[in-house]
N, C-alpha and C. Protein backbone atom coordinates (compact mmCIF):
# COMPACT_ATOMS: atom_id res chain seq x y z
N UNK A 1 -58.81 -20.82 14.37
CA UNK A 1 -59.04 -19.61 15.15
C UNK A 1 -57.89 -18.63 14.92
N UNK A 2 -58.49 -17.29 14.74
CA UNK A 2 -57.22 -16.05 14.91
C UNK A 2 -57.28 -15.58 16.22
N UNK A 3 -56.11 -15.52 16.44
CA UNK A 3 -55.10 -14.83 18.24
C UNK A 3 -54.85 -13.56 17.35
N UNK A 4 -55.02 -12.49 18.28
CA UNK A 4 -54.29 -11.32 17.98
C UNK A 4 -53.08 -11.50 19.36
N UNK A 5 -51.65 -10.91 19.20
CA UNK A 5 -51.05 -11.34 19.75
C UNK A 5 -50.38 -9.28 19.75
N UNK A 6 -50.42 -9.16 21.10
CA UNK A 6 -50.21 -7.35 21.11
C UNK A 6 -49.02 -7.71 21.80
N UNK A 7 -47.68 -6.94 21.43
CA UNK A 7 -46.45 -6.84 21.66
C UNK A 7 -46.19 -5.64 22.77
N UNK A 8 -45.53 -5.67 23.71
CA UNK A 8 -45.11 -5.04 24.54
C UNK A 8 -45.25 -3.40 24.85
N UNK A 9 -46.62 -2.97 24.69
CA UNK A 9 -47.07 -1.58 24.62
C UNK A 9 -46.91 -1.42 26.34
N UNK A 10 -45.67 -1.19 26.61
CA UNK A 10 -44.99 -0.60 28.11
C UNK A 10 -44.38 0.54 28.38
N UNK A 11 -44.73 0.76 29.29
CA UNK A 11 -44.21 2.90 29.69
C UNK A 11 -42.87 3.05 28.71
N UNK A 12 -41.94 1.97 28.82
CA UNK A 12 -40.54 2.48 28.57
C UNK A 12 -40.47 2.51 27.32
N UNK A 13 -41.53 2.36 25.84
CA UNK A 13 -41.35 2.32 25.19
C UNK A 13 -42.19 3.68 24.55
N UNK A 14 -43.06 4.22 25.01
CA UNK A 14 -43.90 5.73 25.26
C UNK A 14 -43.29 6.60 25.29
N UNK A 15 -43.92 8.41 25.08
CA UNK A 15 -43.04 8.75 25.50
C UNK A 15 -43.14 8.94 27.03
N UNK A 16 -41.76 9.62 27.25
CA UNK A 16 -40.98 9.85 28.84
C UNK A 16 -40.09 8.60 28.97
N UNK A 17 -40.64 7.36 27.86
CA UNK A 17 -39.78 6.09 28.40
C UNK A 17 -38.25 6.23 28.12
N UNK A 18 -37.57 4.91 28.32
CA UNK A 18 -36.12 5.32 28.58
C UNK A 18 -36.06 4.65 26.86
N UNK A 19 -36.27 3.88 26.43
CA UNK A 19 -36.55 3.65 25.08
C UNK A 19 -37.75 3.64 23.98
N UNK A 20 -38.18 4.97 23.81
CA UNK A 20 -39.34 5.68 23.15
C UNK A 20 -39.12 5.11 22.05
N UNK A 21 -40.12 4.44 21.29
CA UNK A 21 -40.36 4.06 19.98
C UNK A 21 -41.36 5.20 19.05
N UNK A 22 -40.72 6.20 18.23
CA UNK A 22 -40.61 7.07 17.67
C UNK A 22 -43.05 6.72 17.88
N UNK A 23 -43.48 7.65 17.96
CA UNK A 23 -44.60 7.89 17.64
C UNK A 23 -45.34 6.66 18.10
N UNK A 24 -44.94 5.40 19.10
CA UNK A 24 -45.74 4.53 19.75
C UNK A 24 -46.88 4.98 20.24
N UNK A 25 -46.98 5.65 20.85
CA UNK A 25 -48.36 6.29 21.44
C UNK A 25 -49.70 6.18 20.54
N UNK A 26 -49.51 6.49 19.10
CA UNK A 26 -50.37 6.64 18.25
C UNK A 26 -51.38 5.24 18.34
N UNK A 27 -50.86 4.41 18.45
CA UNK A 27 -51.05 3.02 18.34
C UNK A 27 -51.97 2.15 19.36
N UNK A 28 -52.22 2.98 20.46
CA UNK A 28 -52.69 2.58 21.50
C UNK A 28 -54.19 2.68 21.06
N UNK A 29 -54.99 4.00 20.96
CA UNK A 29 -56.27 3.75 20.55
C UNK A 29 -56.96 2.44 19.58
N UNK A 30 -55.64 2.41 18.53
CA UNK A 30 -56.00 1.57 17.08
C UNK A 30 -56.07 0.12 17.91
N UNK A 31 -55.36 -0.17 18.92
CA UNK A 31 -55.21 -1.58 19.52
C UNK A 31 -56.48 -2.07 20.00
N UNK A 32 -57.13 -0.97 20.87
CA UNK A 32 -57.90 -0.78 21.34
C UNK A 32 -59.01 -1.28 20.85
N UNK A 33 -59.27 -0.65 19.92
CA UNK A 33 -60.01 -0.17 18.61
C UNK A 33 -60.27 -2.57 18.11
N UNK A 34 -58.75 -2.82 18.38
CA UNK A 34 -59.05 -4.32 17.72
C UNK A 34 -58.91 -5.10 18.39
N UNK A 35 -59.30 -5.53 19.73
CA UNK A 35 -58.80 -6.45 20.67
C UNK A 35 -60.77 -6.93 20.59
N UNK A 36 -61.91 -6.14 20.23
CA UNK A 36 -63.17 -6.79 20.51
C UNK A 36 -63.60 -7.63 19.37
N UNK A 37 -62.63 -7.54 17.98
CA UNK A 37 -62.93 -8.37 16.91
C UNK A 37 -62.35 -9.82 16.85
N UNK A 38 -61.74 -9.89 18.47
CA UNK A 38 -61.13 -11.17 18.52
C UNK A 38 -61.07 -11.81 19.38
N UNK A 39 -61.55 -13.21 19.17
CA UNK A 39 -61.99 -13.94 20.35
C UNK A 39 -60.92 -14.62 21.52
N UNK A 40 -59.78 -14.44 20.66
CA UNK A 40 -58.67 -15.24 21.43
C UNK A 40 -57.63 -13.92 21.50
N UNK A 41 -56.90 -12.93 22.43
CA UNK A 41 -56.16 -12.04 22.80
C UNK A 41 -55.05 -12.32 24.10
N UNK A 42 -53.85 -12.25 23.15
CA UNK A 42 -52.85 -12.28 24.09
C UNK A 42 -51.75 -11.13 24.07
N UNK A 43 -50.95 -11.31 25.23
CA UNK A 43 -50.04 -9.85 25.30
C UNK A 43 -48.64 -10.46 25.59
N UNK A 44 -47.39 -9.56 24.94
CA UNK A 44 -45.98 -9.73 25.62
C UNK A 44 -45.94 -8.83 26.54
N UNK A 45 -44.66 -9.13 27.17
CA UNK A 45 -44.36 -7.99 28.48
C UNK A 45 -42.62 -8.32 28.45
N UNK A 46 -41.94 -7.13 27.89
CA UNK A 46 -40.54 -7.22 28.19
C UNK A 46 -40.50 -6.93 29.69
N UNK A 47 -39.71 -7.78 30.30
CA UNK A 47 -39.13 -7.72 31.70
C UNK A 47 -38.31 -8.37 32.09
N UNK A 48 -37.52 -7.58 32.44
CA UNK A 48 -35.75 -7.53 32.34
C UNK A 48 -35.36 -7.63 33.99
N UNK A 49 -34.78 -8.59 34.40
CA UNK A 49 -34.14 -8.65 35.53
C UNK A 49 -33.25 -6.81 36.10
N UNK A 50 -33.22 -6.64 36.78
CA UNK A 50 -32.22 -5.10 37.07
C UNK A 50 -30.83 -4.89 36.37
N UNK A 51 -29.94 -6.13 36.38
CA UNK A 51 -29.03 -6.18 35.59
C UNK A 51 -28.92 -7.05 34.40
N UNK A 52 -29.88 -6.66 33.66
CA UNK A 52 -29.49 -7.84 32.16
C UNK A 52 -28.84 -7.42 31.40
N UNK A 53 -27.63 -8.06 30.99
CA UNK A 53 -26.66 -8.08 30.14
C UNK A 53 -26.86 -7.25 28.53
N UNK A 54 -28.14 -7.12 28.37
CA UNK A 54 -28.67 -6.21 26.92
C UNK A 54 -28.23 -4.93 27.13
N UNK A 55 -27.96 -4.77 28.82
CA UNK A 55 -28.22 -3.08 28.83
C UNK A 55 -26.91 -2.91 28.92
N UNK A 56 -26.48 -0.99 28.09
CA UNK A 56 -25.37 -1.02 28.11
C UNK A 56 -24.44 -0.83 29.12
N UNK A 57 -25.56 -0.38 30.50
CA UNK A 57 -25.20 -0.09 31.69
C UNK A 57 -24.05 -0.96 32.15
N UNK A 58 -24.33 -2.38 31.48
CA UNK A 58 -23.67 -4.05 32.11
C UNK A 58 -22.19 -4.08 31.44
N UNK A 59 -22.00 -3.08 30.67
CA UNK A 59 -20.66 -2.92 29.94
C UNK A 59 -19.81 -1.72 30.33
N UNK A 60 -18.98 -1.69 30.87
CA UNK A 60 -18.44 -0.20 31.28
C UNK A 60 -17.28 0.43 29.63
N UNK A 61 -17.64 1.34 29.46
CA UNK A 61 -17.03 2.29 28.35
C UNK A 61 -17.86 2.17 27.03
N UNK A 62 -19.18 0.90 27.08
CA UNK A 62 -19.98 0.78 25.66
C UNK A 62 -21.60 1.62 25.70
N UNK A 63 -21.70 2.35 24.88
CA UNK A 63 -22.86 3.14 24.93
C UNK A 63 -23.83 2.44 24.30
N UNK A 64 -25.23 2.63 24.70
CA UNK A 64 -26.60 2.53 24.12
C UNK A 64 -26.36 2.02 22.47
N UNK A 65 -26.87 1.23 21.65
CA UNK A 65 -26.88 1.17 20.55
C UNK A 65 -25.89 0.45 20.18
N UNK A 66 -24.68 0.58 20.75
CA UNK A 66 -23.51 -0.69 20.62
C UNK A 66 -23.78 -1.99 20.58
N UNK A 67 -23.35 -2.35 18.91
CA UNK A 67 -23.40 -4.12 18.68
C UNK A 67 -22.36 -4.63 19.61
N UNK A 68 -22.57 -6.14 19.55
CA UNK A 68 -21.78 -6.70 20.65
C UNK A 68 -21.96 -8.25 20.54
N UNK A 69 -21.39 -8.73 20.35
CA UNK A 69 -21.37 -10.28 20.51
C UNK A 69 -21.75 -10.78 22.10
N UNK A 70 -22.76 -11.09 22.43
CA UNK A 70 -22.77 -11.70 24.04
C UNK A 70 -23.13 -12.94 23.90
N UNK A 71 -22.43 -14.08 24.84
CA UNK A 71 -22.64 -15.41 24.77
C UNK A 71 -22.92 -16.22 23.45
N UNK A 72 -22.23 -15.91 22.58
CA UNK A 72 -22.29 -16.28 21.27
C UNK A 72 -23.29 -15.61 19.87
N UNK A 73 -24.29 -14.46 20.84
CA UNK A 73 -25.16 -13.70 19.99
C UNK A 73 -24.97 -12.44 19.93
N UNK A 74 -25.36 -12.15 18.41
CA UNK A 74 -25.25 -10.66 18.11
C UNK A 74 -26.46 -10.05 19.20
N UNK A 75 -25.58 -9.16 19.54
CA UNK A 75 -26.27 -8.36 20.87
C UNK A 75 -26.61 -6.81 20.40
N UNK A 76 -27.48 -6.04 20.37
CA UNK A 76 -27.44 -4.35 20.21
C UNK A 76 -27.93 -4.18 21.78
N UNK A 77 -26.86 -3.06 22.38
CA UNK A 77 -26.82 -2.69 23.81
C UNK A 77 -28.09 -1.74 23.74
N UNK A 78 -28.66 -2.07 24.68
CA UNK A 78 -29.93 -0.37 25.30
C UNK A 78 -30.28 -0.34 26.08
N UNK A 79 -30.70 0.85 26.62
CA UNK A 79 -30.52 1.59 27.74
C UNK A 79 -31.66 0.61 28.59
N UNK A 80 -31.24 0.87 29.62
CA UNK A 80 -31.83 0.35 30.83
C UNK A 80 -33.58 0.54 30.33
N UNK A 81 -34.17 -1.30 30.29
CA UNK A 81 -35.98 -0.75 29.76
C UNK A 81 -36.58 -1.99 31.08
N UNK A 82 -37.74 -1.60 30.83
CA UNK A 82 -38.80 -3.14 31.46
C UNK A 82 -38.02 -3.60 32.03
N UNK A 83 -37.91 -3.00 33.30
CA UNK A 83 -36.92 -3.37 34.11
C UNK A 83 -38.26 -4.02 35.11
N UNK A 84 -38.01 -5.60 35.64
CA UNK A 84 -39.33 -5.64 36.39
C UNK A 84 -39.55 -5.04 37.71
N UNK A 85 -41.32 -5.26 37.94
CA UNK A 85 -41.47 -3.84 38.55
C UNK A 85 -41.25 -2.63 39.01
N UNK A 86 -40.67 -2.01 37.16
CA UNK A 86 -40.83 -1.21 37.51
C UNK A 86 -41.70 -0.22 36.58
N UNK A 87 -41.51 1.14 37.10
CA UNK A 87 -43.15 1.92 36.07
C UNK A 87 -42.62 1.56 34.29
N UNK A 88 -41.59 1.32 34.02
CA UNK A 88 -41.52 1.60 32.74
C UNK A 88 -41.84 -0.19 32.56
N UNK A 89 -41.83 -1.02 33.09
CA UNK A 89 -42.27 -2.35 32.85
C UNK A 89 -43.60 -2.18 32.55
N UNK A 90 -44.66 -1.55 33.45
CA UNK A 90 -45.59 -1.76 33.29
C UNK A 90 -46.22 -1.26 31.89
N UNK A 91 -48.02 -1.97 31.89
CA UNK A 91 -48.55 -1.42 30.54
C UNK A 91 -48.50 -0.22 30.64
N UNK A 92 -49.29 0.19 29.53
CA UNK A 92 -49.70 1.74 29.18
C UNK A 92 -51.00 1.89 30.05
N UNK A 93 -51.23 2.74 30.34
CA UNK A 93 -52.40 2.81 31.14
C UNK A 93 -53.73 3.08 30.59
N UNK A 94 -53.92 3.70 29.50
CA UNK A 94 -54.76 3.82 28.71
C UNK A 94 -55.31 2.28 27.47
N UNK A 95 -54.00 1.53 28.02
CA UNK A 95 -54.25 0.40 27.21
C UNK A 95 -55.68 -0.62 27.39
N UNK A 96 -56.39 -0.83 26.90
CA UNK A 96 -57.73 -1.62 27.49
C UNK A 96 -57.35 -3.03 28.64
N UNK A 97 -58.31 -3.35 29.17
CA UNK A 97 -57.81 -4.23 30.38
C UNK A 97 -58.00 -5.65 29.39
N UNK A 98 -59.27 -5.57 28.81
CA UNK A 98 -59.30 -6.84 28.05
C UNK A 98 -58.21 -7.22 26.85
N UNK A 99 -57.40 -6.47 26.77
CA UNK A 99 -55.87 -7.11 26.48
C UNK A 99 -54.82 -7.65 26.93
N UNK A 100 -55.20 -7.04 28.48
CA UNK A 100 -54.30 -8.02 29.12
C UNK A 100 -54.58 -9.24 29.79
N UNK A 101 -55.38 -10.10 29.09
CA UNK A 101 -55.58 -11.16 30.04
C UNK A 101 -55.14 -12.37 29.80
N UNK A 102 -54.31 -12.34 29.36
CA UNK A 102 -53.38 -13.56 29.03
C UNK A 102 -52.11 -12.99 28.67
N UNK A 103 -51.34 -12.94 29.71
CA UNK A 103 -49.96 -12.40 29.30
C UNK A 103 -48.83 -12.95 29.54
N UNK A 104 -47.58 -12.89 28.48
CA UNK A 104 -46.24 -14.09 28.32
C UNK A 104 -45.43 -12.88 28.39
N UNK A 105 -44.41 -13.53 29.69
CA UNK A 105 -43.65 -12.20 29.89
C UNK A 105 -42.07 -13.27 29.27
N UNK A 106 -41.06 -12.26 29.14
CA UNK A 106 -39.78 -12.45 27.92
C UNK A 106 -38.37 -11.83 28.43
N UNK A 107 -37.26 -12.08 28.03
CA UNK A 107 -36.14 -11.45 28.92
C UNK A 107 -35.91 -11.44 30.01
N UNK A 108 -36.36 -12.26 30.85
CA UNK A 108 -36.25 -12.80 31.89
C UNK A 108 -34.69 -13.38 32.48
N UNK A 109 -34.18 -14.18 31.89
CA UNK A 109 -33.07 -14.57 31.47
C UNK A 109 -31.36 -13.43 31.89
N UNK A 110 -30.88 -13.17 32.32
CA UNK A 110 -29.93 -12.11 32.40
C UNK A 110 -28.75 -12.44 31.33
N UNK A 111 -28.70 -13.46 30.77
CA UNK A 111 -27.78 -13.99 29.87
C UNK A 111 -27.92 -13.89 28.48
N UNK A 112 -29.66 -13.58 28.33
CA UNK A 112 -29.84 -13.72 26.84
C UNK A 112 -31.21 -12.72 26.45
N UNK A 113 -30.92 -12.10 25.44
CA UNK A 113 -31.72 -10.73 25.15
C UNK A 113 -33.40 -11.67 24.87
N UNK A 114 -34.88 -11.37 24.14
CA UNK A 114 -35.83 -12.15 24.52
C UNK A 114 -36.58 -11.22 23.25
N UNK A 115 -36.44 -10.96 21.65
CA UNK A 115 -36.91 -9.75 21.47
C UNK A 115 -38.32 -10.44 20.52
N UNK A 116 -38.55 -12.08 20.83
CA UNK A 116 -39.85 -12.51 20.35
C UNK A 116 -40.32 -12.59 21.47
N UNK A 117 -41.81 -12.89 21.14
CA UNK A 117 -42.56 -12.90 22.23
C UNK A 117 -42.83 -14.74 22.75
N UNK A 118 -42.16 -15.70 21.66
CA UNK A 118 -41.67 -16.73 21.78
C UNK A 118 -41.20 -17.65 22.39
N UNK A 119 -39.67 -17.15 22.04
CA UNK A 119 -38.58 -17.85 22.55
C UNK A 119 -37.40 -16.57 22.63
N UNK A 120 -36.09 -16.67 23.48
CA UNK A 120 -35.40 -15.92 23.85
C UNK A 120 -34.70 -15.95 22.48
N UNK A 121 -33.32 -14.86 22.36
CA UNK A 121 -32.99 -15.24 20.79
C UNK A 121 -31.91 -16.43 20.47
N UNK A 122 -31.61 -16.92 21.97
CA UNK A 122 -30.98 -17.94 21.12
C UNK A 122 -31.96 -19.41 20.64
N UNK A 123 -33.12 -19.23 20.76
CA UNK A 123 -34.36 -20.38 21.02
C UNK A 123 -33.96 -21.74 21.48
N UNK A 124 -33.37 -21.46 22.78
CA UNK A 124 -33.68 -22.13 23.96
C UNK A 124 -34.71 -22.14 24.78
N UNK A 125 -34.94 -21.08 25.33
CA UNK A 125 -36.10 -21.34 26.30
C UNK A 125 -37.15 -20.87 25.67
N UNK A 126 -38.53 -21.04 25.94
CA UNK A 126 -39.95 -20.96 25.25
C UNK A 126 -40.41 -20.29 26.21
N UNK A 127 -41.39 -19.24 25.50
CA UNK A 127 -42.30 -18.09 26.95
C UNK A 127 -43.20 -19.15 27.53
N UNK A 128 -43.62 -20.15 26.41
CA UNK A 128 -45.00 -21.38 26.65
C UNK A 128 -46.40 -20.17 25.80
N UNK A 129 -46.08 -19.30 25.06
CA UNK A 129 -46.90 -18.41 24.00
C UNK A 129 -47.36 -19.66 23.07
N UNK A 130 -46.36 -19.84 22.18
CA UNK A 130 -46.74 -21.29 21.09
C UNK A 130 -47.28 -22.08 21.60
N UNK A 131 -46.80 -22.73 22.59
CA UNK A 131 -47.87 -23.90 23.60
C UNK A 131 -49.19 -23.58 23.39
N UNK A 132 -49.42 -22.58 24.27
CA UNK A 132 -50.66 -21.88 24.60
C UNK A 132 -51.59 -22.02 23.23
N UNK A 133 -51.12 -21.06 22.21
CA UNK A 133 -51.80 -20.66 21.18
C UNK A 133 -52.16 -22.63 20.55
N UNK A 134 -51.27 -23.26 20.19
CA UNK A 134 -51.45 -24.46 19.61
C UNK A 134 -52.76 -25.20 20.42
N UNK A 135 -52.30 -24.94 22.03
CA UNK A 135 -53.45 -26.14 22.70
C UNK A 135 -55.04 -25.33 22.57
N UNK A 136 -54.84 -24.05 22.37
CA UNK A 136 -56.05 -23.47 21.95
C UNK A 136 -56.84 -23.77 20.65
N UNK A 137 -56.12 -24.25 20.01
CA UNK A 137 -56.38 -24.33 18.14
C UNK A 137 -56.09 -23.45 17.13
N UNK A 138 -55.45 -22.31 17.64
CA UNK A 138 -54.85 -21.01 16.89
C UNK A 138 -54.34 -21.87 15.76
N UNK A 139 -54.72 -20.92 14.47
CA UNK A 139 -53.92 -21.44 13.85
C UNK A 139 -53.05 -20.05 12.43
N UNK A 140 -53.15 -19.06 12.95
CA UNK A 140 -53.43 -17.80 12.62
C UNK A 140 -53.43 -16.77 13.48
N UNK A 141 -52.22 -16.09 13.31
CA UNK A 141 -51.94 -14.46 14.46
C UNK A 141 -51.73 -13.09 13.67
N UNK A 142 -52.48 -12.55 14.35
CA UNK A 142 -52.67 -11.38 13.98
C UNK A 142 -51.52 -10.25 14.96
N UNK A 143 -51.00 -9.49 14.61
CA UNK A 143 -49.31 -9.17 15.38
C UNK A 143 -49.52 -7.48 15.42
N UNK A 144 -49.73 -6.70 16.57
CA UNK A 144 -49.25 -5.58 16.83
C UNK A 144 -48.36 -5.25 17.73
N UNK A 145 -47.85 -3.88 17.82
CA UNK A 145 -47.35 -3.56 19.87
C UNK A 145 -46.13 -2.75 18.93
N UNK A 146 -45.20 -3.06 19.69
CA UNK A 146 -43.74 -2.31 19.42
C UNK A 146 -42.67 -3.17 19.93
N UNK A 147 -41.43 -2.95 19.36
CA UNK A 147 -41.33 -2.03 18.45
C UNK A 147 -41.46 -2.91 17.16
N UNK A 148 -41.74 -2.30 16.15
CA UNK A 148 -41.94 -3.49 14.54
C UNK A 148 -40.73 -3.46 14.02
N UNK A 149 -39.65 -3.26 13.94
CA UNK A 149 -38.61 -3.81 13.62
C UNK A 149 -37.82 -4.65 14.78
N UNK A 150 -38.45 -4.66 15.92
CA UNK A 150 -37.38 -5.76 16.71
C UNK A 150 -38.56 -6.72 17.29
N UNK A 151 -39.77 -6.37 18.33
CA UNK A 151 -39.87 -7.43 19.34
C UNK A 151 -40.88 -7.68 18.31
N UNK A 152 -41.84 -6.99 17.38
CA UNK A 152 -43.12 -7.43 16.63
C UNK A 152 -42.43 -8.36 15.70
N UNK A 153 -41.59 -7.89 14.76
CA UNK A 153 -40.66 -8.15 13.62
C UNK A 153 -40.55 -9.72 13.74
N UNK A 154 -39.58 -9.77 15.28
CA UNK A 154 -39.13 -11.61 15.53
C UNK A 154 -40.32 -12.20 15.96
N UNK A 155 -41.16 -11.85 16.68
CA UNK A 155 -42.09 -12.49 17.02
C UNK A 155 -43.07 -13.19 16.10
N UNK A 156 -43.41 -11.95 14.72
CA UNK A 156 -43.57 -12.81 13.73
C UNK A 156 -43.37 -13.68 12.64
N UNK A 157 -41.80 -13.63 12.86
CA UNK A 157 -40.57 -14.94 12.50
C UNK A 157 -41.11 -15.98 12.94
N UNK A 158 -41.01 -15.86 14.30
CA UNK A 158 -40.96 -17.21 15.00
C UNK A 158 -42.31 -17.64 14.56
N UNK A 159 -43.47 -16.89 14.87
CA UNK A 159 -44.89 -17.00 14.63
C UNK A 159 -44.64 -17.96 13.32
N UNK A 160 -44.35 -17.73 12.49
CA UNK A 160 -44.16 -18.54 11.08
C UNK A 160 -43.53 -19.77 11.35
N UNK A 161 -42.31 -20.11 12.05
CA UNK A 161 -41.38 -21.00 12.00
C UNK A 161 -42.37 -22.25 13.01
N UNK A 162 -43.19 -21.35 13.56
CA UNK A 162 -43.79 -22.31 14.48
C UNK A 162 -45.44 -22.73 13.55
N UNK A 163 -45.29 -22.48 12.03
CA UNK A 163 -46.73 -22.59 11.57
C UNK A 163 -47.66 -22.22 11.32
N UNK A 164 -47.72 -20.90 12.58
CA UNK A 164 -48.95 -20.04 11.92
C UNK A 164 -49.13 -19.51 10.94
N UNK A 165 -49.86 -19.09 10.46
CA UNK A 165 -50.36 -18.30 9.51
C UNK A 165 -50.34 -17.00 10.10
N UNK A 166 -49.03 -16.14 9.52
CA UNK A 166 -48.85 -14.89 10.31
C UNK A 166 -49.56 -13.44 9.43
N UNK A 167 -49.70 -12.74 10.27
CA UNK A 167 -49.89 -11.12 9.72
C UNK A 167 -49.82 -9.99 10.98
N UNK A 168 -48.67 -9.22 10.49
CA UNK A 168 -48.06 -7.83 10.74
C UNK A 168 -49.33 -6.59 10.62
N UNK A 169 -50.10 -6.35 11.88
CA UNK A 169 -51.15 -5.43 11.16
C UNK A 169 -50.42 -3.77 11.54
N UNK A 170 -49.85 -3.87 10.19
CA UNK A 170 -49.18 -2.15 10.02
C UNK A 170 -49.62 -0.90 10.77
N UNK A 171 -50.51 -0.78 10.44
CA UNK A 171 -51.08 0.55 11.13
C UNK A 171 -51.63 0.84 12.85
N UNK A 172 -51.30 -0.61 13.93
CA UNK A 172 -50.74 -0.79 14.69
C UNK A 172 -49.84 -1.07 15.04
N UNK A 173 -48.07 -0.56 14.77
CA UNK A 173 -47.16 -0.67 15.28
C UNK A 173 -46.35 0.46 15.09
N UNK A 174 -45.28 0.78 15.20
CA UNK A 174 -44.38 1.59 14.68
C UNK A 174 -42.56 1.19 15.07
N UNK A 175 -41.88 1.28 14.22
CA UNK A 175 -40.57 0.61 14.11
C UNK A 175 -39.66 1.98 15.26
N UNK A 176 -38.59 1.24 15.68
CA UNK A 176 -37.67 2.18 15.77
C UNK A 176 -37.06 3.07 14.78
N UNK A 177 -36.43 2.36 14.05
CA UNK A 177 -36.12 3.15 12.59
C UNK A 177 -36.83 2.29 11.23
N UNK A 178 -37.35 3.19 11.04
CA UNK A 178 -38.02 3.26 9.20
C UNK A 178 -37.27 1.97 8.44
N UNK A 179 -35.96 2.71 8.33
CA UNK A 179 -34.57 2.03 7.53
C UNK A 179 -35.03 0.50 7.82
N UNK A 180 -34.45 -0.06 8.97
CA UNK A 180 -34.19 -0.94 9.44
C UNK A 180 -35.30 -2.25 9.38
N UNK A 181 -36.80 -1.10 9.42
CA UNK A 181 -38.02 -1.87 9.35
C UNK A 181 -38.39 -2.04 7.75
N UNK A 182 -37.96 -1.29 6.43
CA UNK A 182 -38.32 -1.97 5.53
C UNK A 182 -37.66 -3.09 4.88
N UNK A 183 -36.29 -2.62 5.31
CA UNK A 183 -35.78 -4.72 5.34
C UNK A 183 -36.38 -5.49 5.51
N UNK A 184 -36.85 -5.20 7.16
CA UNK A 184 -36.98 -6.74 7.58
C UNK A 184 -38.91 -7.37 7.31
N UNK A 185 -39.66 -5.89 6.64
CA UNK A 185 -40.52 -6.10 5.96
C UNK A 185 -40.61 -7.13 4.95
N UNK A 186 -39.36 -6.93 4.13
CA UNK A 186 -39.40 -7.50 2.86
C UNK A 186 -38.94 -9.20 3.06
N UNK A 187 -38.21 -9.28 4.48
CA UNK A 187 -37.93 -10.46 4.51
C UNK A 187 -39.11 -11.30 5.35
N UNK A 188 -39.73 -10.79 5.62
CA UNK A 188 -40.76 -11.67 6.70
C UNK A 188 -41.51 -11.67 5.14
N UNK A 189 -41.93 -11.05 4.31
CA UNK A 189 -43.02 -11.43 3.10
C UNK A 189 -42.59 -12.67 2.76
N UNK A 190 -40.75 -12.64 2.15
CA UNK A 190 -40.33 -13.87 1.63
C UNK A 190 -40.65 -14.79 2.04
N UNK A 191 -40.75 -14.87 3.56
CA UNK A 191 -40.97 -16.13 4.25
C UNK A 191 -42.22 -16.73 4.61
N UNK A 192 -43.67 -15.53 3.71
CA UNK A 192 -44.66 -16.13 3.93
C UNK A 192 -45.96 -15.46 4.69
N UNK A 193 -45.15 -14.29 5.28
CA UNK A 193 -45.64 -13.56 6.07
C UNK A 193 -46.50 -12.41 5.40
N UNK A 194 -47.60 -11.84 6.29
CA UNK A 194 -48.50 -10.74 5.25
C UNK A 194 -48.55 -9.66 5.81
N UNK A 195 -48.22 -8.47 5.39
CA UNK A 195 -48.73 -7.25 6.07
C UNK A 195 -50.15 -7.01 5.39
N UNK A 196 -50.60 -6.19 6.82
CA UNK A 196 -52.12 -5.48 6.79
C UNK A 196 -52.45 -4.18 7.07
């Protein structure tokens, strides 16, 4: 069976959000558009305790975008997002309902950033996503949402490391930066991975 597995399409990543993923919006119809060609549909949800340590708020004198070593991991600081309940946590509103009906929420944790839809990044703790998908018979994910160079990107790392048969469907997502996303393009191919 193929899971389409939709990545964190939440206010704060829209625009008005506090971390806008350059032209996310576009993406919402196309999702839309593919959640009825698939029988098995699941969703992430970044949600961030009020003070989690990702944000740069939690550092006094370090701005937004600042690398950082925290608790032994490379950390990039940003601005206060998916903060839970609140509006920028929530979905998009235009997003279809039949996408959200199975949803693995991530970053939970105040100690450790969460940017698969997986496992947190140091892969310790498990969302119970892989569980799920395995006791279903998944054996094959299909990967949109935002952003595609960070929460889509790892998610379909892990997606691989855990077996599936992964694919990145391109023309539902959009990266923070371009740059950054054709790297890590080229390295998810190496490892097996397919864009669509």
């Amino acid at each position: 069976m193929i899971a389409l597995i939709i990545v964190d399409i939440q206010n704060d990543f829209l625009p008005g959000g506090s971390l806008y993923v350059p032209r996310g919006e576009e993406i919402i119809p196309l999702v839309n558009a593919l959640v009825p060609n698939y029988s098995m549909v699941v969703a992430t949800q970044d949600w961030h305790p009020a003070k989690h340590e990702s944000f740069a708020s939690q550092h006094p004198g370090m701005e937004p975008f600042q690398q950082i070593t925290l608790h032994g991991l490379p950390q990039t600081l940003w601005p206060e997002h998916c903060v839970q309940h609140s509006y920028g946590a929530e979905f998009a509103a235009d997003l279809t309902p039949e996408a959200l009906v199975q949803v693995f929420q991530k970053g939970l944790d105040t100690r450790v950033d969460s940017y698969s839809g997986f496992f947190d990044n140091g892969h310790i703790h498990a969302t119970g996503l892989g569980d799920y998908l395995m006791d279903k018979g998944v054996s094959e994910v299909h990967i949109c949402g935002l952003a595609a160079d960070y929460c889509v990107y790892f998610t379909a790392l892990d997606a691989l490391k855990l077996g599936f048969k992964t694919v990145i469907l391109q023309a539902a997502t959009r990266p923070i930066e371009e740059a950054s996303y054709a790297t890590k393009k080229a390295y998810f191919k190496a490892q097996g991975g397919r864009l669509l």
